[in-house]
PDB file of N, CA and C in Angstrom:
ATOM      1  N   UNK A   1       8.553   5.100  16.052  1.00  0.00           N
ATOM      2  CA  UNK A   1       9.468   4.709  14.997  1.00  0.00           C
ATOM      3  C   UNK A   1       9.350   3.204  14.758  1.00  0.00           C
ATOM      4  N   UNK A   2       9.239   2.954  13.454  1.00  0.00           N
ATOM      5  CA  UNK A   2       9.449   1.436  13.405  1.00  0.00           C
ATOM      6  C   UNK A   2      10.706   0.407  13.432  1.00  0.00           C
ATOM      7  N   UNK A   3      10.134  -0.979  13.682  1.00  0.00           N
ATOM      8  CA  UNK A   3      11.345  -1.664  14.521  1.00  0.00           C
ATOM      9  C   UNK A   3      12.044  -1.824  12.818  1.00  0.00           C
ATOM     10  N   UNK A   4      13.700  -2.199  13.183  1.00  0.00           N
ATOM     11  CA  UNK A   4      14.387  -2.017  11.602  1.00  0.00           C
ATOM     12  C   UNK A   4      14.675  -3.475  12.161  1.00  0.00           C
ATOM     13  N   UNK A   5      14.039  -4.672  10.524  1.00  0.00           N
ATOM     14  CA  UNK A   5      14.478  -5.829  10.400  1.00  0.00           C
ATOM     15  C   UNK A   5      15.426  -6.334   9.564  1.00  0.00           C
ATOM     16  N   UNK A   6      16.868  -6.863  10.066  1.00  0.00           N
ATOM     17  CA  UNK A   6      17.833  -7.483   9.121  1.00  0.00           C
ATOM     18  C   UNK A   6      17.194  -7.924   8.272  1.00  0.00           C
ATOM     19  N   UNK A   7      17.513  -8.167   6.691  1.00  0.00           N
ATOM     20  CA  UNK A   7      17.330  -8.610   5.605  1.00  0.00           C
ATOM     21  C   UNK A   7      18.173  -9.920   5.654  1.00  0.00           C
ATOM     22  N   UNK A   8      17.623 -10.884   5.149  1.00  0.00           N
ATOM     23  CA  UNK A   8      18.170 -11.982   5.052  1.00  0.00           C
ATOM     24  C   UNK A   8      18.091 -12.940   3.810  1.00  0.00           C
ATOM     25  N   UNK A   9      18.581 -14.465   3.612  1.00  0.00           N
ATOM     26  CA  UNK A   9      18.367 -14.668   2.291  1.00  0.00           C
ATOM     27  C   UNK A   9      17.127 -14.973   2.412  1.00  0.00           C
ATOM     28  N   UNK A  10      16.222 -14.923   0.909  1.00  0.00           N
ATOM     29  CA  UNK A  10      14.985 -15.256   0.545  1.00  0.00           C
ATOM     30  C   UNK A  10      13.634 -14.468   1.103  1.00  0.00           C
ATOM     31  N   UNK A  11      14.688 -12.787   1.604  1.00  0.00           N
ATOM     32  CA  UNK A  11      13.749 -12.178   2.162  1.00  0.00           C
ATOM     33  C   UNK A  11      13.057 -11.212   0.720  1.00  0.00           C
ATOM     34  N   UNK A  12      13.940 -11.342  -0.163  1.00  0.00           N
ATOM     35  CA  UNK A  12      13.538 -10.445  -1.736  1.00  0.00           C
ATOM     36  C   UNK A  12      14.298 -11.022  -2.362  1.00  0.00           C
ATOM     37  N   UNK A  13      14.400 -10.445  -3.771  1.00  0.00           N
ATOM     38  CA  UNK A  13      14.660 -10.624  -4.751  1.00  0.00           C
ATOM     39  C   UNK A  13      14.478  -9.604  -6.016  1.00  0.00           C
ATOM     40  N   UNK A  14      15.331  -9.573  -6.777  1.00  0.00           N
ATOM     41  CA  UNK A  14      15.066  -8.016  -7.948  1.00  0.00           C
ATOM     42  C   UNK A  14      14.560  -8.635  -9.347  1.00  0.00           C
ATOM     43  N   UNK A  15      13.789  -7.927  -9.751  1.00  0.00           N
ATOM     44  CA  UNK A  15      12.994  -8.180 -10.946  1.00  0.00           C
ATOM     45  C   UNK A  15      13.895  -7.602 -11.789  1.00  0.00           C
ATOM     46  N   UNK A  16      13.342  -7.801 -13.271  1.00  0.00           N
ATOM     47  CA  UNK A  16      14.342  -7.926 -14.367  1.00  0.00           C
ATOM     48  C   UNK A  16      14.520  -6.111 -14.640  1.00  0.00           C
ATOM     49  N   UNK A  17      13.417  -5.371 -14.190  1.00  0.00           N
ATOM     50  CA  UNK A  17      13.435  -3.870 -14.230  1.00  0.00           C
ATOM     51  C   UNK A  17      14.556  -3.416 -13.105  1.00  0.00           C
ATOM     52  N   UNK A  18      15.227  -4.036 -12.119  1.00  0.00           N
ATOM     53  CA  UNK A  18      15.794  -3.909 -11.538  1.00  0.00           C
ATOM     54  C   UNK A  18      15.478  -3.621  -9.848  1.00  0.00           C
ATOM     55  N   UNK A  19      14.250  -3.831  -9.762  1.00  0.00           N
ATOM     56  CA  UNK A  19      13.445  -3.459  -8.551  1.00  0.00           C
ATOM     57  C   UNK A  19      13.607  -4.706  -7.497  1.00  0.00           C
ATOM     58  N   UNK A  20      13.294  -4.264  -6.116  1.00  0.00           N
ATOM     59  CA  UNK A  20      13.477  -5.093  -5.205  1.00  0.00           C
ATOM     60  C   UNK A  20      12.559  -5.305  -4.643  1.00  0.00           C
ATOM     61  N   UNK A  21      12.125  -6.518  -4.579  1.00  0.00           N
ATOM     62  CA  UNK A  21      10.361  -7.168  -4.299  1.00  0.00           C
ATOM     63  C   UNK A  21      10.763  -7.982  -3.079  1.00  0.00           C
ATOM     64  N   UNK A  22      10.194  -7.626  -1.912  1.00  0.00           N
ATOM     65  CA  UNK A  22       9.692  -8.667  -0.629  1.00  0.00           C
ATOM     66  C   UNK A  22       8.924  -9.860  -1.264  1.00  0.00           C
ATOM     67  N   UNK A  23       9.649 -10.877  -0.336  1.00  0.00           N
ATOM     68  CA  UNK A  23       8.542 -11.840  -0.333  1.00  0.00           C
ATOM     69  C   UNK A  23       7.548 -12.144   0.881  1.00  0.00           C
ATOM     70  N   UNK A  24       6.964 -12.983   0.972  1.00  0.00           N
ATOM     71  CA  UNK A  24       6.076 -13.185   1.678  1.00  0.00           C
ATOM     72  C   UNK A  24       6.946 -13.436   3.054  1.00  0.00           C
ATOM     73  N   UNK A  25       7.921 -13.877   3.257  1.00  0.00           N
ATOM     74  CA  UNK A  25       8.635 -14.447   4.537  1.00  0.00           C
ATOM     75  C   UNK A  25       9.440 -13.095   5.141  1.00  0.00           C
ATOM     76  N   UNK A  26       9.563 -11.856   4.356  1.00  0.00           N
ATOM     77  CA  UNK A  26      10.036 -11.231   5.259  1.00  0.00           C
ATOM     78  C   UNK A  26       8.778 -10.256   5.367  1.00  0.00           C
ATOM     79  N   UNK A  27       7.249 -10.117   4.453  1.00  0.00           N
ATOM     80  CA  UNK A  27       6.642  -9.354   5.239  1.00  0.00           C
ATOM     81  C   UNK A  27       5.974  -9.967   6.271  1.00  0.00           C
ATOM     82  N   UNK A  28       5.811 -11.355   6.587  1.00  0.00           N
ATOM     83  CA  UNK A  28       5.360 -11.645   7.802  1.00  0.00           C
ATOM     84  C   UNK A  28       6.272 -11.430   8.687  1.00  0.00           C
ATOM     85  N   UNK A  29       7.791 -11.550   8.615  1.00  0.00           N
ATOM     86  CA  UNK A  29       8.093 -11.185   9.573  1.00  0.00           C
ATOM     87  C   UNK A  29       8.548  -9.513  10.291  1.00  0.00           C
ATOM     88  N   UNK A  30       8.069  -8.889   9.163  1.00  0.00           N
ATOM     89  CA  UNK A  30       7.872  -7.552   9.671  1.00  0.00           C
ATOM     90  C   UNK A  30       6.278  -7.318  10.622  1.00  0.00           C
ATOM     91  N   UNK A  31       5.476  -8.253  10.130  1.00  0.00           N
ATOM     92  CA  UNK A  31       4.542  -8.316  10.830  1.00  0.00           C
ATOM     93  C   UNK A  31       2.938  -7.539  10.823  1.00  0.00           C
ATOM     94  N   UNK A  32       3.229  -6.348  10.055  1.00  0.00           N
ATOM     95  CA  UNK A  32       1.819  -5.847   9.830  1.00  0.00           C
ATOM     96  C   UNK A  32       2.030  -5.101   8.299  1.00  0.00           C
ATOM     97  N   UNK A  33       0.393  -4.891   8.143  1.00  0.00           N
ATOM     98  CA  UNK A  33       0.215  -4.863   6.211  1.00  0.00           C
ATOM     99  C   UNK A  33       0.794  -2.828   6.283  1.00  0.00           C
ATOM    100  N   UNK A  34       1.450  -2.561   5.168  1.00  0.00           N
ATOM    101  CA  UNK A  34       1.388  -1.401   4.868  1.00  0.00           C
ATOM    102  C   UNK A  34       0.610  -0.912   4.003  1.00  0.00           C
ATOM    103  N   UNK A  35      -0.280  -1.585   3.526  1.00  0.00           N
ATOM    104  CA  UNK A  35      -1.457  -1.215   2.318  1.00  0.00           C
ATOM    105  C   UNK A  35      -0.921  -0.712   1.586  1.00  0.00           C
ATOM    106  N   UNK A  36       0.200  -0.977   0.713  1.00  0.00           N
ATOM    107  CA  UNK A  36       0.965  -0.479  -0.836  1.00  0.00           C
ATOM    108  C   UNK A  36       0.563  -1.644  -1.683  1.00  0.00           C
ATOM    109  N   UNK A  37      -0.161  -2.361  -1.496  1.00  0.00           N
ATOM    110  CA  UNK A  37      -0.445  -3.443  -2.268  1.00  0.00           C
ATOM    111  C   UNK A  37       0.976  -4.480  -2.958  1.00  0.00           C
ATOM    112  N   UNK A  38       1.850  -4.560  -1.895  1.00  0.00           N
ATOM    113  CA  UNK A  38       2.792  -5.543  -2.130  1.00  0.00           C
ATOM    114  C   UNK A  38       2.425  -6.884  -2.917  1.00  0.00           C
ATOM    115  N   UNK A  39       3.159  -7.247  -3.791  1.00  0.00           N
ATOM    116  CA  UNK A  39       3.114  -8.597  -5.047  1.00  0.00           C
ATOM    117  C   UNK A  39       2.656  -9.666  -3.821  1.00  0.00           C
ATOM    118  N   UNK A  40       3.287  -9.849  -2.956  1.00  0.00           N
ATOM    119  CA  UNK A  40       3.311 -11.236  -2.083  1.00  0.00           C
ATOM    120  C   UNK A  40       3.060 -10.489  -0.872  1.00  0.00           C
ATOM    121  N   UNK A  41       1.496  -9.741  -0.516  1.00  0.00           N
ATOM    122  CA  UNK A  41       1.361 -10.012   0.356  1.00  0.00           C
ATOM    123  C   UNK A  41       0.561 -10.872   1.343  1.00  0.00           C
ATOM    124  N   UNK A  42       0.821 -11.215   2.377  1.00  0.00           N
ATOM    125  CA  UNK A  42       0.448 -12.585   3.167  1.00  0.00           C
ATOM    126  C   UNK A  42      -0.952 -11.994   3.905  1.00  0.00           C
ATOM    127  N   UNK A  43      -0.936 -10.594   4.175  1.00  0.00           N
ATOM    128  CA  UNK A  43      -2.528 -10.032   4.408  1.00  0.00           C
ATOM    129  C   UNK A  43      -3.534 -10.101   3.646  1.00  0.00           C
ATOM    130  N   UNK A  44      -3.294 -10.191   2.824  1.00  0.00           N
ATOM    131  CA  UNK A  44      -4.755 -10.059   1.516  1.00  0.00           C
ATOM    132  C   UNK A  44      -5.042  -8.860   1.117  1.00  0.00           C
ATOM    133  N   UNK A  45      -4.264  -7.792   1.341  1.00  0.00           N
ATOM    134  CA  UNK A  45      -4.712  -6.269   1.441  1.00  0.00           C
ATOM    135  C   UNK A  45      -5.256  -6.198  -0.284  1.00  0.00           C
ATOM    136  N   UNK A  46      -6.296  -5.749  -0.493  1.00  0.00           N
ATOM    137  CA  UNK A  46      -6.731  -5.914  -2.201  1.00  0.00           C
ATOM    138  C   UNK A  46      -6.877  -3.351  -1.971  1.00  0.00           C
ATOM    139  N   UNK A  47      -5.896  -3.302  -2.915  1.00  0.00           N
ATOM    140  CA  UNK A  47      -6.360  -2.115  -3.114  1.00  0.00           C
ATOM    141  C   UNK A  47      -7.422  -1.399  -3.975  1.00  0.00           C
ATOM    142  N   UNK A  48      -7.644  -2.550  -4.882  1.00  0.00           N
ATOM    143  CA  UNK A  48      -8.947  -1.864  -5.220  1.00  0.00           C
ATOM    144  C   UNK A  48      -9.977  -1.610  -4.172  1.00  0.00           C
ATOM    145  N   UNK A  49     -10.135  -2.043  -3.565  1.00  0.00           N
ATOM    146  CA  UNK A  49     -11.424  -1.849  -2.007  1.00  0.00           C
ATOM    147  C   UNK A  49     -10.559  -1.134  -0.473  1.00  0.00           C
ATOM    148  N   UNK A  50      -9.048  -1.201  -0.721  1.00  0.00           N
ATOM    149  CA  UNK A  50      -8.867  -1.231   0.576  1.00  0.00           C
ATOM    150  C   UNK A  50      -9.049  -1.355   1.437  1.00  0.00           C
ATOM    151  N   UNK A  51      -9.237  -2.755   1.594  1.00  0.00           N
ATOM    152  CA  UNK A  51      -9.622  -3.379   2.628  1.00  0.00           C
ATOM    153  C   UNK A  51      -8.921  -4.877   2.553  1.00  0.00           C
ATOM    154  N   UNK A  52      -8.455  -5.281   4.375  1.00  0.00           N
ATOM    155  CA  UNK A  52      -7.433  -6.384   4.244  1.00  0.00           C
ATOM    156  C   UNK A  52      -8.700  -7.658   4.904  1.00  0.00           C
ATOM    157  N   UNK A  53      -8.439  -8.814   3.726  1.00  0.00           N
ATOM    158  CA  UNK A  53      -9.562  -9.919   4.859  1.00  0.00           C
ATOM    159  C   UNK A  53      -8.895 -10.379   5.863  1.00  0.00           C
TER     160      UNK A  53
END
């Protein structure tokens, strides 16, 4: 099971569609890539190739 991390400020933010976008500071501190191709992610995960540099 994965570890559950408090949300904190400047961990997201909601876009004007109403959606809730991570930023880069709380997926590092979750700590590893989920390959959904997150806006800000700090892995590099590119889904066109799937593959993270």
């Amino acid at each position: 099971m994965k570890e559950y991390i408090p949300l904190e400020e400047g961990d997201y933010y909601y876009t004007e569609e109403g959606y809730r976008v991570f930023t880069e500071q709380y997926l590092l501190k979750r700590g590893y890539c989920c390959e959904s191709g997150c806006r800000h992610c700090p892995y590099g995960y590119n889904p066109k190739t799937n593959t993270i540099r």
